[in-house]
N, C-alpha and C. Protein backbone atom coordinates (compact mmCIF):
# COMPACT_ATOMS: atom_id res chain seq x y z
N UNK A 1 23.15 219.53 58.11
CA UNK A 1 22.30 218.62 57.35
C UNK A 1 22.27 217.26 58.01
N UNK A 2 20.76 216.53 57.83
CA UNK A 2 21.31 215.08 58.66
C UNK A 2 20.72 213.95 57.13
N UNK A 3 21.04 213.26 56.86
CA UNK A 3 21.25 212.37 56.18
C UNK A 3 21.20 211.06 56.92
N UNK A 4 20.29 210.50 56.02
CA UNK A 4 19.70 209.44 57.53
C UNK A 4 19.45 208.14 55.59
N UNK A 5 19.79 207.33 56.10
CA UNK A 5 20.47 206.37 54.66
C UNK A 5 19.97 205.19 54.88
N UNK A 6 18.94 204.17 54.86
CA UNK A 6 18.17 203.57 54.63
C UNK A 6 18.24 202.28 53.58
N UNK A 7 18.79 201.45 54.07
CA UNK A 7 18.89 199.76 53.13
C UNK A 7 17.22 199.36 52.55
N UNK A 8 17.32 199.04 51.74
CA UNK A 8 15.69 198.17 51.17
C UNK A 8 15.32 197.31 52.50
N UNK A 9 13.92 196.59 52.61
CA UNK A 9 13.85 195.76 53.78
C UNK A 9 14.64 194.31 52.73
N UNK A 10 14.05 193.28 53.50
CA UNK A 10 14.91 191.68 53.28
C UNK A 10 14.38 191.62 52.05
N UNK A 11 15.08 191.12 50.81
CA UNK A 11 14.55 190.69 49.54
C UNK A 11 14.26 189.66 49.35
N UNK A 12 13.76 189.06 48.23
CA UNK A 12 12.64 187.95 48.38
C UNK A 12 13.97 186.90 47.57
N UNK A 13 14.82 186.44 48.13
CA UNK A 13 15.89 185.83 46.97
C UNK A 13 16.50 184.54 48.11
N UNK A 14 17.04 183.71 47.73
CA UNK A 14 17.30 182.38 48.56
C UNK A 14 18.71 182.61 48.62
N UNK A 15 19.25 182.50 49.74
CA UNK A 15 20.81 182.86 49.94
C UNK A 15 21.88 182.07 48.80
N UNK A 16 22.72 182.59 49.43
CA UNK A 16 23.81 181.99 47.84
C UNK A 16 23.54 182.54 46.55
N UNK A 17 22.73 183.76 46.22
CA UNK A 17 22.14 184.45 44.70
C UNK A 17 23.01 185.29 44.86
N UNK A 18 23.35 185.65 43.85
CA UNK A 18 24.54 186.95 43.38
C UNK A 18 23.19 187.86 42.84
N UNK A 19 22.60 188.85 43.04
CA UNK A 19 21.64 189.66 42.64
C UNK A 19 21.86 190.88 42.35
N UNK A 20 22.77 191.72 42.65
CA UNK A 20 22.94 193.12 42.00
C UNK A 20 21.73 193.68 42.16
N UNK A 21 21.81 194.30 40.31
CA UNK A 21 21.02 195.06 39.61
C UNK A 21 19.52 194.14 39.14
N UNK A 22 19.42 192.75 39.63
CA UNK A 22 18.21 191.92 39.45
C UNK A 22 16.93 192.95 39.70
N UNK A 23 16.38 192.78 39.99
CA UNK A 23 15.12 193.54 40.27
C UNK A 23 13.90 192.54 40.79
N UNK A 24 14.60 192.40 42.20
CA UNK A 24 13.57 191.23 42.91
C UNK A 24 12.55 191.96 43.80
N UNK A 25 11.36 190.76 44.00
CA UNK A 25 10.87 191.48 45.51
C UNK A 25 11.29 191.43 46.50
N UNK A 26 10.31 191.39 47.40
CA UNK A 26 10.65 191.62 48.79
C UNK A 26 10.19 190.20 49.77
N UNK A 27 10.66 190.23 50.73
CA UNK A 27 10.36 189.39 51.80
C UNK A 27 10.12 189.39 53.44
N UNK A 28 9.46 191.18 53.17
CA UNK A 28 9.47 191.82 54.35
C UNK A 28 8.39 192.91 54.03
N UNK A 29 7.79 193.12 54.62
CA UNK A 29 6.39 193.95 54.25
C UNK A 29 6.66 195.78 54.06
N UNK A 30 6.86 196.67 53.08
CA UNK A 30 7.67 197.47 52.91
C UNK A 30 6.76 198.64 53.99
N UNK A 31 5.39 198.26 53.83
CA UNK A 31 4.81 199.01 54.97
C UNK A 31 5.03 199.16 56.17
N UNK A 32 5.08 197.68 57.18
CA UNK A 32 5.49 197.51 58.04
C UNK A 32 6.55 198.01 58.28
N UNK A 33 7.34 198.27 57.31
CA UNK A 33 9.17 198.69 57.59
C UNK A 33 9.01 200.30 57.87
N UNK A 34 8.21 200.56 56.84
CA UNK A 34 8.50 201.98 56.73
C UNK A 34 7.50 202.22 58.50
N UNK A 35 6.17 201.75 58.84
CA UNK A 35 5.95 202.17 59.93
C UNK A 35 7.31 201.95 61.16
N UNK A 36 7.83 201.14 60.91
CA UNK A 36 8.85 201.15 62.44
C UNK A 36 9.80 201.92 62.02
N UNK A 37 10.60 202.19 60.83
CA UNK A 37 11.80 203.86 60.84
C UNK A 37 11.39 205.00 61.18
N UNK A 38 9.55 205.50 60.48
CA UNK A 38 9.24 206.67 60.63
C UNK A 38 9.32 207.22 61.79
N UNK A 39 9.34 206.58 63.39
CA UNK A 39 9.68 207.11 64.20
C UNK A 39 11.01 207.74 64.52
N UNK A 40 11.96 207.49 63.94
CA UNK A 40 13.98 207.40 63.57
C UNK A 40 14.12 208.79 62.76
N UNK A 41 12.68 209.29 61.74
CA UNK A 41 13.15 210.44 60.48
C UNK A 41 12.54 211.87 61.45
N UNK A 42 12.99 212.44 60.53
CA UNK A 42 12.45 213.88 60.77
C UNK A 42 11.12 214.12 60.07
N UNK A 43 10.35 214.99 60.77
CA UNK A 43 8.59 214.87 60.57
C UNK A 43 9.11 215.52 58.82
N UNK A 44 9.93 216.01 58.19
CA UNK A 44 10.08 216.25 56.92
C UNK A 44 11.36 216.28 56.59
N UNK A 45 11.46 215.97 55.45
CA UNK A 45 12.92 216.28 54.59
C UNK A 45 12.31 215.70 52.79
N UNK A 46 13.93 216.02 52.27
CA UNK A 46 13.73 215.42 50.85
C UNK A 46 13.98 213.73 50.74
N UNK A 47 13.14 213.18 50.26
CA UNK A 47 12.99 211.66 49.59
C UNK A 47 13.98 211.44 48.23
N UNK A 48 14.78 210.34 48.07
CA UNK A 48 15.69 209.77 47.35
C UNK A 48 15.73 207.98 47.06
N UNK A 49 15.74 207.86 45.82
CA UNK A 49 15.92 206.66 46.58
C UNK A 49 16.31 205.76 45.12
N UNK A 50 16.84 204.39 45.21
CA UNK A 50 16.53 203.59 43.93
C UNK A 50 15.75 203.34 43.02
N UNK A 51 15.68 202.94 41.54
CA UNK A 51 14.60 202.78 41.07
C UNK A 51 14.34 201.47 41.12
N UNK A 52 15.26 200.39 41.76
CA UNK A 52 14.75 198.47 41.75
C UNK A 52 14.01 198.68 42.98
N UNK A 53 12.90 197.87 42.78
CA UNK A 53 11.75 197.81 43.58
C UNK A 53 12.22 197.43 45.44
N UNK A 54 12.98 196.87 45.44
CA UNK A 54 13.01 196.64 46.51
C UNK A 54 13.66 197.53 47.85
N UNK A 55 13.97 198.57 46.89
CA UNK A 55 14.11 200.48 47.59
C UNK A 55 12.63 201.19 47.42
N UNK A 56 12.32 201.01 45.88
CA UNK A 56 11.40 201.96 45.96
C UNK A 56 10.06 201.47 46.31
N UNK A 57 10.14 200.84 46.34
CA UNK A 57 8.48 199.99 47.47
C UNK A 57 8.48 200.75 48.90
N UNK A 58 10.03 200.89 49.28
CA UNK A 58 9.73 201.39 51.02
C UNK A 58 10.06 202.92 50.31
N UNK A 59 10.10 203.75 50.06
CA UNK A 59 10.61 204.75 49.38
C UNK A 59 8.89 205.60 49.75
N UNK A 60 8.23 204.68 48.89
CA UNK A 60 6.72 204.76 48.37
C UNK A 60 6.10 204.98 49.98
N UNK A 61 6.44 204.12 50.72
CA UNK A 61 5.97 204.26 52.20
C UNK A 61 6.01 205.06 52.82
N UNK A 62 7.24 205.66 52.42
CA UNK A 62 7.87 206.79 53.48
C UNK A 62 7.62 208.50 52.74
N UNK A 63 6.99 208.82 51.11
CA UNK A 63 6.96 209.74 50.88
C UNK A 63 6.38 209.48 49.33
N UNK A 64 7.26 210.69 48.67
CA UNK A 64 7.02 210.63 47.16
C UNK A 64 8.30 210.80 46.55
N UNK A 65 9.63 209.59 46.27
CA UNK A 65 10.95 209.94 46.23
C UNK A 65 11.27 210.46 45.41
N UNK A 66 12.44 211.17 44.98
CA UNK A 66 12.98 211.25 43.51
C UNK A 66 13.98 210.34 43.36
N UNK A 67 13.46 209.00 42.17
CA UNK A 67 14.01 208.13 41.93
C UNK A 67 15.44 208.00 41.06
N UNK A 68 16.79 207.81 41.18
CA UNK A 68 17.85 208.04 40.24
C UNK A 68 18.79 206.93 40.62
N UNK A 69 18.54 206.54 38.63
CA UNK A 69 19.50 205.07 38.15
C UNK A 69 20.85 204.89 38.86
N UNK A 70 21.04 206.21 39.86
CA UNK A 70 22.48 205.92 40.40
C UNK A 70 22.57 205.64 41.85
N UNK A 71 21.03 205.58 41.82
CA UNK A 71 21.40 204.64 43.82
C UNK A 71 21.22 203.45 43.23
N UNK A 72 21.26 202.41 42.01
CA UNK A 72 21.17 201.24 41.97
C UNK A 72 22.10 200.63 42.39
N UNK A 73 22.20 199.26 43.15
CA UNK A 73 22.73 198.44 43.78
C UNK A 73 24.44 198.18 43.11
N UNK A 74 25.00 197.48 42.81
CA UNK A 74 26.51 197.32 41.64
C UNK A 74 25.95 196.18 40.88
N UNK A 75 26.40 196.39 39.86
CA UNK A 75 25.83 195.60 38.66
C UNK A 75 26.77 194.29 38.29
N UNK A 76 26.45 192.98 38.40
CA UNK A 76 27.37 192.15 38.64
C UNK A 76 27.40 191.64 37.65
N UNK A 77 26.66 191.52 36.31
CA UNK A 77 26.94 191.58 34.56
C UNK A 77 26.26 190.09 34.47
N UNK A 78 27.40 188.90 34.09
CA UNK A 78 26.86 188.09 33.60
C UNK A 78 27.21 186.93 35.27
N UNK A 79 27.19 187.75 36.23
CA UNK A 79 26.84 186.54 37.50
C UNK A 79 25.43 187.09 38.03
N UNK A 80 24.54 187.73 37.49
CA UNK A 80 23.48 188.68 37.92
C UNK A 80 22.82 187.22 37.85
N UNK A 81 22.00 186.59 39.12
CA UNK A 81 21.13 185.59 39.20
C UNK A 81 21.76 183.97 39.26
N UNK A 82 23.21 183.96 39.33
CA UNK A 82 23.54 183.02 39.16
C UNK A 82 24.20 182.92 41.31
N UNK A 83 24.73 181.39 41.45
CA UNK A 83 24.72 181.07 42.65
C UNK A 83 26.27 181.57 42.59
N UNK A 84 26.46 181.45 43.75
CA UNK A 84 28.03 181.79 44.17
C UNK A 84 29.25 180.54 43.84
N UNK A 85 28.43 179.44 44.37
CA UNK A 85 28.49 178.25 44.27
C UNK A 85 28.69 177.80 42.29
N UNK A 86 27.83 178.32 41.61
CA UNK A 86 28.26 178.25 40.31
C UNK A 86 29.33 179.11 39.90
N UNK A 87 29.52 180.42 40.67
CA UNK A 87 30.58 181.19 39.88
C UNK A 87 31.99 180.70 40.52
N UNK A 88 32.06 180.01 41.38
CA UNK A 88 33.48 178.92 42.05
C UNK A 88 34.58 180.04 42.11
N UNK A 89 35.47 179.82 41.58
CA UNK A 89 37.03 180.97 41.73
C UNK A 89 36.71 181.92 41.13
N UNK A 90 36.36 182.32 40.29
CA UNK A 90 36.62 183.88 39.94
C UNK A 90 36.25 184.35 41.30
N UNK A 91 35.38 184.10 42.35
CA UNK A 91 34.94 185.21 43.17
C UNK A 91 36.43 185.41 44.17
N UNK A 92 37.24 184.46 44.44
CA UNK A 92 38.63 185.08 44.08
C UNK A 92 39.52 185.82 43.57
N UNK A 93 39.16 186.20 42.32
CA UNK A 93 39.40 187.47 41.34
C UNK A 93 39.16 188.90 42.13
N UNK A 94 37.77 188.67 42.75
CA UNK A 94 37.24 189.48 42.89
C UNK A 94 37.77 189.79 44.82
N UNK A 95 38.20 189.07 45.24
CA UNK A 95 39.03 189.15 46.92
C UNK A 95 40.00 189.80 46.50
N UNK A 96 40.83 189.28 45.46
CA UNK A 96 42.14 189.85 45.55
C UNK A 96 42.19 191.76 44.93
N UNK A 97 41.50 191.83 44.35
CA UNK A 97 41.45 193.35 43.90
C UNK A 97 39.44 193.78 44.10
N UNK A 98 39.03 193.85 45.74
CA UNK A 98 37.69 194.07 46.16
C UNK A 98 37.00 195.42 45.25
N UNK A 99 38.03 196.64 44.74
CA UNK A 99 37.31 197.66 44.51
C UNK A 99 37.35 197.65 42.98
N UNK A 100 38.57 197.43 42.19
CA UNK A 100 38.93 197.23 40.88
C UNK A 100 38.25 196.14 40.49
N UNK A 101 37.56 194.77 41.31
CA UNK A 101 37.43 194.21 40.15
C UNK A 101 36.04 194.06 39.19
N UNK A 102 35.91 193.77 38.42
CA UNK A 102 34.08 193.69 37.75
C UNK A 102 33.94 192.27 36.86
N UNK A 103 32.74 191.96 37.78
CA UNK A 103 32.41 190.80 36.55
C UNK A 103 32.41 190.70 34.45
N UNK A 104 32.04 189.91 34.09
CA UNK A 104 31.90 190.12 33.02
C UNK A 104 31.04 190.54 32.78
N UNK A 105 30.77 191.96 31.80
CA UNK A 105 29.33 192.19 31.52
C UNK A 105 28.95 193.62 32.75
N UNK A 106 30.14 193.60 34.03
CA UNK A 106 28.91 194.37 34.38
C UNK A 106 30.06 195.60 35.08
N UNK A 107 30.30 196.46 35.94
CA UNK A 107 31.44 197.25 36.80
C UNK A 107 31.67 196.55 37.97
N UNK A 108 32.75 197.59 38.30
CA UNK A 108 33.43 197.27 39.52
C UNK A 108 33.15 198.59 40.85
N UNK A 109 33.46 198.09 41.72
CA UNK A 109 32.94 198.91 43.30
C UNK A 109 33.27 199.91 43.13
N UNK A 110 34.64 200.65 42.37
CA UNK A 110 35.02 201.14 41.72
C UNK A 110 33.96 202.64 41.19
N UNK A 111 33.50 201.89 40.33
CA UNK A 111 32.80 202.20 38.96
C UNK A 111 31.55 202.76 39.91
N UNK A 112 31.26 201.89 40.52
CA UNK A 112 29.52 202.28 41.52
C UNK A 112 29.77 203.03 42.25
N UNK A 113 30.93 203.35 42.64
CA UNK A 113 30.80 203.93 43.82
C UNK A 113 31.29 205.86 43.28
N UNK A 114 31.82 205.92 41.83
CA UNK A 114 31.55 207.01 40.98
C UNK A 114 30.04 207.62 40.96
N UNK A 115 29.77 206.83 40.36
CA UNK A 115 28.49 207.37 40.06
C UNK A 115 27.11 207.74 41.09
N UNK A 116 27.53 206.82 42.42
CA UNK A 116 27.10 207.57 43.38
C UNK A 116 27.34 208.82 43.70
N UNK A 117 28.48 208.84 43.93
CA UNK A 117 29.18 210.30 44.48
C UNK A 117 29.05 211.47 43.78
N UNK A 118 27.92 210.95 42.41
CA UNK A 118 28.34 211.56 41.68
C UNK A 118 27.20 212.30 41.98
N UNK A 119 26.06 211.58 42.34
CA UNK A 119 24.39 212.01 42.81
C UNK A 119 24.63 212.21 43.85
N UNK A 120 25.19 212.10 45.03
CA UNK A 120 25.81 213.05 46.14
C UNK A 120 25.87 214.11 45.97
N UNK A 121 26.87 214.80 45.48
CA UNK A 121 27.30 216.14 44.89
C UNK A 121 25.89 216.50 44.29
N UNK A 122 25.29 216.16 43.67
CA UNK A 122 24.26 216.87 43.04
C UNK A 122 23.42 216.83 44.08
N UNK A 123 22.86 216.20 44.66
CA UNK A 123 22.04 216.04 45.59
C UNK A 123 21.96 217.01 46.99
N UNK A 124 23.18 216.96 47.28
CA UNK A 124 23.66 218.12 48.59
C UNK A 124 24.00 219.20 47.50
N UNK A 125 23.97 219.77 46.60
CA UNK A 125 24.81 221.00 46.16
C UNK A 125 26.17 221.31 46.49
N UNK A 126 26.80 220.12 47.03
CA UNK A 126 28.41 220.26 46.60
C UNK A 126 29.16 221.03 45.59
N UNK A 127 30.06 221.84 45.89
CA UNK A 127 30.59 222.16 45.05
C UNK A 127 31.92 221.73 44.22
N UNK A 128 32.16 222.46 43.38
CA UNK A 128 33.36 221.54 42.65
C UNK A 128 34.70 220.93 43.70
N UNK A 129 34.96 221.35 44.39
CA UNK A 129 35.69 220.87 45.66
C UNK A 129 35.72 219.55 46.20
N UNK A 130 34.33 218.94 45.83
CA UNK A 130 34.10 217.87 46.37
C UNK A 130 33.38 217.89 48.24
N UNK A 131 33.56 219.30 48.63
CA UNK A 131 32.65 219.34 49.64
C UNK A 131 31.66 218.93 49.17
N UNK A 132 30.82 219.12 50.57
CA UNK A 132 28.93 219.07 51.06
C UNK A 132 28.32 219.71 51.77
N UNK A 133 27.81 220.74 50.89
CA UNK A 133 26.94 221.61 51.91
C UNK A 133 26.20 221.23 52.70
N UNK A 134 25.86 221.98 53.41
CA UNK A 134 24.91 221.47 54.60
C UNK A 134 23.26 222.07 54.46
N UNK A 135 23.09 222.52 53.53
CA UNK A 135 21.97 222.38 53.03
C UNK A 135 21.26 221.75 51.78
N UNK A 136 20.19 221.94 51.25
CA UNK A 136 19.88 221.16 50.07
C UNK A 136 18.98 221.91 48.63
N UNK A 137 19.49 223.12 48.97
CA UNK A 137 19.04 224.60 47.93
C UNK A 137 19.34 223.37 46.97
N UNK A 138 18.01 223.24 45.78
CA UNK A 138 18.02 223.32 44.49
C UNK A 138 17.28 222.02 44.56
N UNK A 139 17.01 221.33 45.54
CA UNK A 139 17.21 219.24 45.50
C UNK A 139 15.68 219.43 45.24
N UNK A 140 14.66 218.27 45.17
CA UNK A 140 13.38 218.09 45.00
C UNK A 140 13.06 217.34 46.59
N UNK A 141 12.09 218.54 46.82
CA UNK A 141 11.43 217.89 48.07
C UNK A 141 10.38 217.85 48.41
N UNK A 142 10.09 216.95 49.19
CA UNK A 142 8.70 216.98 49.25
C UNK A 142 8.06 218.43 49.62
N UNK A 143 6.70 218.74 49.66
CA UNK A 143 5.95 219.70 50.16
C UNK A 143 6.31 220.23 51.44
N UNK A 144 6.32 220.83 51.70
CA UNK A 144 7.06 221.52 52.84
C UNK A 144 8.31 220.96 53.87
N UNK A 145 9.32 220.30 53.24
CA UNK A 145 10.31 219.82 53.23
C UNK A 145 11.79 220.38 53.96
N UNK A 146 12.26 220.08 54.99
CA UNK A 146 13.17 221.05 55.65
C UNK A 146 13.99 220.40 54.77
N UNK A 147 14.99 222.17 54.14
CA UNK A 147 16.25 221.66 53.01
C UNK A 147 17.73 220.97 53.67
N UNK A 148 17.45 220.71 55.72
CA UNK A 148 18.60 220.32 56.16
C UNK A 148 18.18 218.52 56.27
N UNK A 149 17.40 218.18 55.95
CA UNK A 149 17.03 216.81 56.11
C UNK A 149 17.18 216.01 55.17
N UNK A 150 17.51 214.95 54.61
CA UNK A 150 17.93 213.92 53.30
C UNK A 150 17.37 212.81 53.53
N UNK A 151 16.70 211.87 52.86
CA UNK A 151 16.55 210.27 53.20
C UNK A 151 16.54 209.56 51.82
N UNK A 152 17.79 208.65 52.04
CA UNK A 152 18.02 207.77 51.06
C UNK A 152 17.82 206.48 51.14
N UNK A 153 17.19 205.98 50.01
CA UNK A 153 16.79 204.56 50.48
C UNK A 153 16.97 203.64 49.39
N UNK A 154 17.91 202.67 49.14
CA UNK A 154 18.88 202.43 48.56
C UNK A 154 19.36 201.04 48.74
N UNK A 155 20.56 200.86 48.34
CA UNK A 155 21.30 199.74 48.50
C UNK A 155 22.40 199.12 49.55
N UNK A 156 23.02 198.21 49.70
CA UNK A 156 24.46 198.13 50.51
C UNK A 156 25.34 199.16 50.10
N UNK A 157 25.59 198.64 48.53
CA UNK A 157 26.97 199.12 48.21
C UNK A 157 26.97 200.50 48.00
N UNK A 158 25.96 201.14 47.49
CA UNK A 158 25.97 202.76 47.55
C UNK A 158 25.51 203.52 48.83
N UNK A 159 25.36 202.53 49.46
CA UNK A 159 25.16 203.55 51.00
C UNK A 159 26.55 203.22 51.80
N UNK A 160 27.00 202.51 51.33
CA UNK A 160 28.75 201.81 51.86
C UNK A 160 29.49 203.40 51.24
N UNK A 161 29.24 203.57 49.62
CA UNK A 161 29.95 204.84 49.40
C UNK A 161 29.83 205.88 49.96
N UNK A 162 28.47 206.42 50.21
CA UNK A 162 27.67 207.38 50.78
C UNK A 162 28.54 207.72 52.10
N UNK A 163 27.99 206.83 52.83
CA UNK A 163 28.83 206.34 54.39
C UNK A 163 30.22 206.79 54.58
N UNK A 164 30.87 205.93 54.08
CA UNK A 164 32.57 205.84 53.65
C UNK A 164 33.37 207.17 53.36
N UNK A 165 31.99 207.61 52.21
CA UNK A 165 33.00 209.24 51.71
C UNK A 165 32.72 210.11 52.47
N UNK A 166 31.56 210.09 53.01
CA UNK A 166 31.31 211.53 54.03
C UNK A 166 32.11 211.31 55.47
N UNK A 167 32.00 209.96 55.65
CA UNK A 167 33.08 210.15 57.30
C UNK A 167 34.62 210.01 56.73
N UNK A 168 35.13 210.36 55.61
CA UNK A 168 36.57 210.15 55.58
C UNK A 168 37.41 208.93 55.60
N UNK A 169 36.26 207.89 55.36
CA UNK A 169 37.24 206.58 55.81
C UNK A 169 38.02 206.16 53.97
N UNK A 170 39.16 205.68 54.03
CA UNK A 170 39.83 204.99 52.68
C UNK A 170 39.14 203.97 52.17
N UNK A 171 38.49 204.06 50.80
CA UNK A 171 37.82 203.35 50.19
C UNK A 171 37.95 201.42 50.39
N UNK A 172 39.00 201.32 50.60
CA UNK A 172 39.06 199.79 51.02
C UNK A 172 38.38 199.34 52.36
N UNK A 173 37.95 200.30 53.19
CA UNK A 173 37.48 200.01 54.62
C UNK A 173 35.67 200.10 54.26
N UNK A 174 35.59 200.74 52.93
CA UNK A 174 34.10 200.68 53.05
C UNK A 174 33.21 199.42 53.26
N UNK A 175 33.61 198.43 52.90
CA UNK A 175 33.38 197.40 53.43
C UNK A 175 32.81 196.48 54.26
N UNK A 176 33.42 197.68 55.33
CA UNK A 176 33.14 196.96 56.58
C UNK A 176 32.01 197.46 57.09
N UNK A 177 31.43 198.69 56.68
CA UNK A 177 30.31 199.52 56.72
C UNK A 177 28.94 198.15 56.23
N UNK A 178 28.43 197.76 57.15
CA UNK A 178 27.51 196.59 57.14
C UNK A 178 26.20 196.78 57.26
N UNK A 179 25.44 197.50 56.04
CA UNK A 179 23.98 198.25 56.56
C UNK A 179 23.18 196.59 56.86
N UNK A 180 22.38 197.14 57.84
CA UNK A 180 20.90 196.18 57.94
C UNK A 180 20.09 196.43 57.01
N UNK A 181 19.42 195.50 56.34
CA UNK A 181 18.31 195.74 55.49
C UNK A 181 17.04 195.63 56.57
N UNK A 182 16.24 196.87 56.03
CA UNK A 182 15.60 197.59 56.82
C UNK A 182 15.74 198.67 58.13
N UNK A 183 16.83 199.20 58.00
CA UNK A 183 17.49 199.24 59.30
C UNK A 183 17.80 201.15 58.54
N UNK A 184 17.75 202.14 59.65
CA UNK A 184 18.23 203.69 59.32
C UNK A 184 19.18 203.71 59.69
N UNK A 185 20.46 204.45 58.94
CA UNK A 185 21.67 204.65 59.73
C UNK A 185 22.01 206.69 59.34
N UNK A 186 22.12 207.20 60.35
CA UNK A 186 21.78 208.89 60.55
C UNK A 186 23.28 209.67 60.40
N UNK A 187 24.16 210.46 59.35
CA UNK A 187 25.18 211.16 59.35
C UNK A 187 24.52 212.61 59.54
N UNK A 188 25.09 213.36 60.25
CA UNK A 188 25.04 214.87 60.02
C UNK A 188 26.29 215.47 59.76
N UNK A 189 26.20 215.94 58.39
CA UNK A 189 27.11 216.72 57.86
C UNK A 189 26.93 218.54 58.58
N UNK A 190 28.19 218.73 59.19
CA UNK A 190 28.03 220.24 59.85
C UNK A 190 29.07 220.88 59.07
N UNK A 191 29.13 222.31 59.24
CA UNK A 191 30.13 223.20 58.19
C UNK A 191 31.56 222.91 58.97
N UNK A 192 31.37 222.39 60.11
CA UNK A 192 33.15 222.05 61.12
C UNK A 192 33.49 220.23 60.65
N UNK A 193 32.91 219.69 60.36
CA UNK A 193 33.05 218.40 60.20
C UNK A 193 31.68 217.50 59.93
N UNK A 194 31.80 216.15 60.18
CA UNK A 194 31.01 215.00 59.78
C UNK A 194 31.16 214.34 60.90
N UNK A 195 29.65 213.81 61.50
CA UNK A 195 28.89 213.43 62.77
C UNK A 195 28.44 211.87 62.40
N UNK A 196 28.95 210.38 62.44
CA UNK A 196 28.21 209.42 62.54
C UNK A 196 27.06 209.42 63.84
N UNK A 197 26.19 209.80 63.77
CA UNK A 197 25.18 209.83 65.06
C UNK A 197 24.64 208.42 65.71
N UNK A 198 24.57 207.38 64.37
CA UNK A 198 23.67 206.11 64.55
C UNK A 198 23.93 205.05 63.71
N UNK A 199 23.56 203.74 63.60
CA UNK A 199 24.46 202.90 62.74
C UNK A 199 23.39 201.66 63.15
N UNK A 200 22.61 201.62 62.00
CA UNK A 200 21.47 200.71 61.96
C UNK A 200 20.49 200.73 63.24
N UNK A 201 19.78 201.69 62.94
CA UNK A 201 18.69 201.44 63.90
C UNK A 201 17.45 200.92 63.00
């Protein structure tokens, strides 16, 4: 299977915004984006993707996705729209315990990165094991859709999980997994192991 995982393009938000689960636009033309990856995908597979606009705008470009509340971004509660600069130390709170901790009001990396995995498994037909098949018997795909192909188009932090759990790395290193917005990054899951092929193109 190749699984090819896809950041929103640049969002329309002024640096220093804590944004999550906001639901902003864009600041990058989702057309334009999707014309420069489509050369990167396979002429078919199944479409996935967020339901905050700034996934499913390029989503829209690239196919007809099936949209699910669990590629949304991590939900940052009551710092959702506020500056970094206003939230001062707690974001200290949040250094010292990166995966455990959650704002007020909203989860923790923790928490998001469940409920991804959780549309993973469903998504690949994993079985209770916590494997991933390498095909995609049962998923929604487009019209003549090869069942070894996936494209998710999504967020940082759930493509950080995505990423993270299929190559084996310990949840504290996900982190460092740094998608580009706008940018494809390509895993192939094989029945012998897990293939990073590419990393932001």
């Amino acid at each position: 299977m190749q699984l090819h995982l896809i950041r929103h393009p640049r969002p329309a938000v002024e640096p220093g915004i804590c944004y999550g689960q906001t639901d902003i636009g864009l600041d990058e033309c989702p057309v334009a984006v999707a014309e420069r990856l489509r050369p990167l995908l396979p002429e078919s597979f199944a479409l996935h993707a967020s339901p905050l606009a700034r996934a499913r705008l390029l989503a829209e470009e690239l196919g007809t996705p099936r949209v699910d509340d669990r590629l949304r971004e991590i939900h940052f509660g009551d710092w959702e729209g506020r500056t970094f600069a206003d939230i001062g130390s707690a974001i200290d709170d949040w250094a010292a315990d990166p995966l455990g901790f959650r704002a007020p009001g909203g989860e923790s990396p923790r928490e998001m990165a469940a409920r991804v995995l959780q549309w993973l498994a469903e998504a690949t037909g994993a079985e209770s094991t916590g494997a991933v098949r390498t095909d995609l018997a049962g998923a929604d795909q487009q019209p003549g859709a090869s069942p070894d192909h996936l494209v998710v188009v999504a967020h940082g932090g759930p493509l950080r999980a995505i990423a993270g759990h299929l190559l084996g790395l310990p949840p504290e290193r996900w982190l460092g997994l740094d998608f580009g917005c706008g940018q494809v990054t390509r895993i192939d899951v094989e029945s012998w192991g897990v293939v990073l092929k590419w990393f932001n193109r």
